[in-house]
C-alpha atoms as a PDB file:
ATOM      1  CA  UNK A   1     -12.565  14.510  11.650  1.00  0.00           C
ATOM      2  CA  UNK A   2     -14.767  11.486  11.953  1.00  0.00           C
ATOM      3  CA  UNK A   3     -14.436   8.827  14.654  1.00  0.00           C
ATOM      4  CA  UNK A   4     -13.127   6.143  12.007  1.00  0.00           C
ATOM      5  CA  UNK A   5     -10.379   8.854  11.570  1.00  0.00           C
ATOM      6  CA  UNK A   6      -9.993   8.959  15.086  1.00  0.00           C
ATOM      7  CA  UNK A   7      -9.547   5.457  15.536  1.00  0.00           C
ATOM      8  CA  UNK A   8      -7.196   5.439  12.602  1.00  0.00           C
ATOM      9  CA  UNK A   9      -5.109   7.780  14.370  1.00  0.00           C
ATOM     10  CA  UNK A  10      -4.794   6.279  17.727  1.00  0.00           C
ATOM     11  CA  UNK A  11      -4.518   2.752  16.107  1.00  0.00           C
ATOM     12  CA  UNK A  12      -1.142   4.183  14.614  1.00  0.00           C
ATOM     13  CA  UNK A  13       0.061   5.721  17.831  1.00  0.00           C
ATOM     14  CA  UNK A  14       0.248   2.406  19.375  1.00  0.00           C
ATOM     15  CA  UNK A  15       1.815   1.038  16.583  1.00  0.00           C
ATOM     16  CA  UNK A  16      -0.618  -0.842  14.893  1.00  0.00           C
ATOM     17  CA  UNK A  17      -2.413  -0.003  11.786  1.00  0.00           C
ATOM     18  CA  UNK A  18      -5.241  -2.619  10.032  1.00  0.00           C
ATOM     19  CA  UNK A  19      -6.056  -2.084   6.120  1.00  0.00           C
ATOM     20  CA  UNK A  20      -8.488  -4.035   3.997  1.00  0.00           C
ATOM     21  CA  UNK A  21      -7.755  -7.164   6.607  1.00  0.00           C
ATOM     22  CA  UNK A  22      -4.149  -6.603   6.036  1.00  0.00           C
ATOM     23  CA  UNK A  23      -2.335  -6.507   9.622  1.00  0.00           C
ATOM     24  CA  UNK A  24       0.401  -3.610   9.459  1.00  0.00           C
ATOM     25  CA  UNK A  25       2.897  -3.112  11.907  1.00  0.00           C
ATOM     26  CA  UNK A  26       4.383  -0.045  12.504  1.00  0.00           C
ATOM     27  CA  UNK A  27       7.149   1.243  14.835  1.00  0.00           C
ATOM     28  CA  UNK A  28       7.289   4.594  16.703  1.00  0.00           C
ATOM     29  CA  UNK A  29       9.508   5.930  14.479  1.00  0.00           C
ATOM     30  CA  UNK A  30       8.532   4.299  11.335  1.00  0.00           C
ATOM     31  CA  UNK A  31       7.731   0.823   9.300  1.00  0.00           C
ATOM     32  CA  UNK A  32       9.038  -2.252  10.352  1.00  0.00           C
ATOM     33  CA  UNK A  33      11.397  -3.942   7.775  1.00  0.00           C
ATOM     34  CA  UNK A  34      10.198  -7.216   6.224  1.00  0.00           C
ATOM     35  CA  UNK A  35      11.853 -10.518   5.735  1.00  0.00           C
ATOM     36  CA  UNK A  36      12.421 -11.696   1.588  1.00  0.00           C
ATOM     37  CA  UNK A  37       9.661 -14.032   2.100  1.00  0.00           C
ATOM     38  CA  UNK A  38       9.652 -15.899  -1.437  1.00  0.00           C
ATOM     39  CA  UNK A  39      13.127 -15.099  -2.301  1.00  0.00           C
ATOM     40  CA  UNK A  40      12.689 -12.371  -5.334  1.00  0.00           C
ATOM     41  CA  UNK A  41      14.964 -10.295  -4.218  1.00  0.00           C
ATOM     42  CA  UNK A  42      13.097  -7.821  -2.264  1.00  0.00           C
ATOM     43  CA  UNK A  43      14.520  -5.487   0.062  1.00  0.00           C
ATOM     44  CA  UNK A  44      14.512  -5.592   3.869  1.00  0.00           C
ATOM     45  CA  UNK A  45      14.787  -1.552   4.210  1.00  0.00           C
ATOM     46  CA  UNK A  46      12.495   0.218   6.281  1.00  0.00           C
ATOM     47  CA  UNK A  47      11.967   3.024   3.557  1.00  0.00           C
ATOM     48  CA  UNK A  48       8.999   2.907   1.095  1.00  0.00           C
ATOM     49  CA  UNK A  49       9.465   2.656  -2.482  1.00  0.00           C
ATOM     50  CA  UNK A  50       8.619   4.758  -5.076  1.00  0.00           C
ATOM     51  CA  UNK A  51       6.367   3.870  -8.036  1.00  0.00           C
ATOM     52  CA  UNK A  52       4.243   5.824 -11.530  1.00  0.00           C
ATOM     53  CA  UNK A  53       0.973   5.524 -11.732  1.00  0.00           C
ATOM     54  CA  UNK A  54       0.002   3.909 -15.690  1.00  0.00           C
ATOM     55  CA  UNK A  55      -3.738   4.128 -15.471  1.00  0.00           C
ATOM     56  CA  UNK A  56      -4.801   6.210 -18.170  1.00  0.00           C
ATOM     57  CA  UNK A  57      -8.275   7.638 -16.444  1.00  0.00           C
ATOM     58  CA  UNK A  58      -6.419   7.520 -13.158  1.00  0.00           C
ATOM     59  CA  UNK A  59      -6.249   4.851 -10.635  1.00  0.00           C
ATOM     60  CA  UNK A  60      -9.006   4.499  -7.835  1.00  0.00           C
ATOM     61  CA  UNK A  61      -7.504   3.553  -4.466  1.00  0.00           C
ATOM     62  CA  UNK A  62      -9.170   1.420  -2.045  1.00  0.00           C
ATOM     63  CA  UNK A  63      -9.074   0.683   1.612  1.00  0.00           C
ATOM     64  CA  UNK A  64      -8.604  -2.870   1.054  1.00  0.00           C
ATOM     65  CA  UNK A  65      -7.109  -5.239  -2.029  1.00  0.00           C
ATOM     66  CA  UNK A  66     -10.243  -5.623  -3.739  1.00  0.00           C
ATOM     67  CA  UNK A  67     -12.043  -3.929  -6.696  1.00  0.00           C
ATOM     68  CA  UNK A  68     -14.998  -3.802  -4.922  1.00  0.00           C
ATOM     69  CA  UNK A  69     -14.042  -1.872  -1.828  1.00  0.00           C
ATOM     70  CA  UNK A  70     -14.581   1.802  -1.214  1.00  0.00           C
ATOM     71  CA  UNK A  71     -12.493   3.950  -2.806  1.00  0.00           C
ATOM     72  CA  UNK A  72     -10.470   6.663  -0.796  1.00  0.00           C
ATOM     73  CA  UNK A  73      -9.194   8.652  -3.677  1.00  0.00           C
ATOM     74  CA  UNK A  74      -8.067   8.515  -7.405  1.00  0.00           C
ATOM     75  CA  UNK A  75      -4.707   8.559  -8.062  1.00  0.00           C
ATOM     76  CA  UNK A  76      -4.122  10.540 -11.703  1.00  0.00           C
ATOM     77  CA  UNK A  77      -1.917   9.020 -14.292  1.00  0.00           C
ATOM     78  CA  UNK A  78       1.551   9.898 -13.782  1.00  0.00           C
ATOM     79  CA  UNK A  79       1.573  10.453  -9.931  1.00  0.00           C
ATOM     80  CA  UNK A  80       4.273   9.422  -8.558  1.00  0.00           C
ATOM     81  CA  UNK A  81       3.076   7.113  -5.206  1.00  0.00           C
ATOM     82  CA  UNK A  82       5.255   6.099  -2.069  1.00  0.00           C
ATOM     83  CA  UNK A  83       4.251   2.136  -1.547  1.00  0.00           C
ATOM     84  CA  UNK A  84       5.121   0.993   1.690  1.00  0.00           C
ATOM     85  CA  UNK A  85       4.340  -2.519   1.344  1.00  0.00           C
ATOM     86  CA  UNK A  86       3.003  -5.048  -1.272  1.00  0.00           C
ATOM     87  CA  UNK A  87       0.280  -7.950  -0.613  1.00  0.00           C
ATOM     88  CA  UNK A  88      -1.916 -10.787  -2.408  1.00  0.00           C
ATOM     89  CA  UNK A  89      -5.743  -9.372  -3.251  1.00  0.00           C
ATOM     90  CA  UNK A  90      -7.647  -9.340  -5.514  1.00  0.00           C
ATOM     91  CA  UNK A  91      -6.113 -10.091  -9.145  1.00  0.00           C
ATOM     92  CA  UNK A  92      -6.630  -7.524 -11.249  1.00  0.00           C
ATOM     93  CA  UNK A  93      -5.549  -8.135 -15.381  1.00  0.00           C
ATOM     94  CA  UNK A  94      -3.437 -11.506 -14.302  1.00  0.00           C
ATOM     95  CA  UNK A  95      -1.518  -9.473 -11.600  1.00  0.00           C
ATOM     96  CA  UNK A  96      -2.775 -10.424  -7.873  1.00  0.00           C
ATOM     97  CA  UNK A  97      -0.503  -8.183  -6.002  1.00  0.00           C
ATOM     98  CA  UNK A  98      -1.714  -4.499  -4.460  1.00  0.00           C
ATOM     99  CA  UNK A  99       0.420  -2.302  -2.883  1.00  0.00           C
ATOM    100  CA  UNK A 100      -0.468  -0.173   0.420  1.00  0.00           C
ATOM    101  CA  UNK A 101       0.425   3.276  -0.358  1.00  0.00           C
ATOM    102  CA  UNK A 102       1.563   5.942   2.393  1.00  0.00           C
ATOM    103  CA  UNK A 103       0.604   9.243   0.589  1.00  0.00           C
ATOM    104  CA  UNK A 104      -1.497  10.712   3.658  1.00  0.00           C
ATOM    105  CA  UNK A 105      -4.253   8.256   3.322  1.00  0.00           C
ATOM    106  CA  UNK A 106      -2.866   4.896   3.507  1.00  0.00           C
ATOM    107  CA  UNK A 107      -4.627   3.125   0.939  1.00  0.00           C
ATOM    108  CA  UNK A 108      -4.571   0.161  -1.414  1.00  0.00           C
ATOM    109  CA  UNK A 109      -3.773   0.639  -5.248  1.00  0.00           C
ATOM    110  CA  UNK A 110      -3.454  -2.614  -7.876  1.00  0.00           C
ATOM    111  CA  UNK A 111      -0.075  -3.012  -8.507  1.00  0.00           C
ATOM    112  CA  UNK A 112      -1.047  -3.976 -12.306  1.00  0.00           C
ATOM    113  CA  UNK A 113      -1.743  -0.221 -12.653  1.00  0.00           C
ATOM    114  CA  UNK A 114       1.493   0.961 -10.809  1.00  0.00           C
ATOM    115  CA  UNK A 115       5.377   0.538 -11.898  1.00  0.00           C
ATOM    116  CA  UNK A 116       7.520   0.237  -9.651  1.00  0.00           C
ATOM    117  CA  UNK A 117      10.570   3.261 -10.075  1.00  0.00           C
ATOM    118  CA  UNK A 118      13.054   2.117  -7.942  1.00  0.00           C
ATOM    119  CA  UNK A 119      13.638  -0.861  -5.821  1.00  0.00           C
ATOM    120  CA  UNK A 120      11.009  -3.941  -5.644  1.00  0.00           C
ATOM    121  CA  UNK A 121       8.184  -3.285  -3.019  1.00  0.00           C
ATOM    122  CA  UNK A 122       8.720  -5.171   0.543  1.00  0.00           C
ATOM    123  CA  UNK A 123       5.462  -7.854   1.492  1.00  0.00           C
ATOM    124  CA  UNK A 124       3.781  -6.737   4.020  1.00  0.00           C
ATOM    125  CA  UNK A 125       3.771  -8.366   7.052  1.00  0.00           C
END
């Protein structure tokens, strides 16, 4: 593993996690819950959310809300992704939101190319 990985990893043992500029703050035994912060009805559960991948070639993901950012991996079309929280970036096709996704890598996807499953994606804090 490199050293950024390394860092990564200890960064998350103390609880703290940073991604694309995005402060994350996670608890020893998982995610912190959010506050509704605009009043849309999100949830304040600790869980992640589940949500389908629409982009046909696949869907780069990115270690911060931006297009121009380095990608981590490419999501196929169809995956099914765990979100953990949502955030303003980057506005991709009129949508400005990206969503931090926990699948082992902890990276950023544009929620434009994403639909949410089940219940609305939390803001990040």
């Amino acid at each position: 593993m490199s050293v950024r990985m390394s860092l990564r990893s200890n960064l998350m043992r103390v609880g703290i996690l940073t991604a694309g500029g995005a402060l994350v703050t996670l608890a020893a035994s998982g995610p912190v819950s959010a506050g509704d912060r605009s009043g849309d009805g999100d949830s304040n559960s600790t869980s992640v959310t589940k949500g389908r991948v629409t982009a046909v070639g696949g869907l780069r993901l990115r270690d911060a809300p931006t297009r121009d950012s380095r990608v981590v991996r490419v999501a196929p079309f169809g995956e099914i992704v765990s979100i953990f929280c949502k955030t303003p970036g980057e506005t991709v096709d009129s949508n400005p939101l990206w969503y931090l996704l926990t699948d082992g890598t902890w990276a950023w996807g544009a929620a434009r190319f994403i639909d949410n499953i089940d219940k609305t994606p939390r803001w990040c804090q």
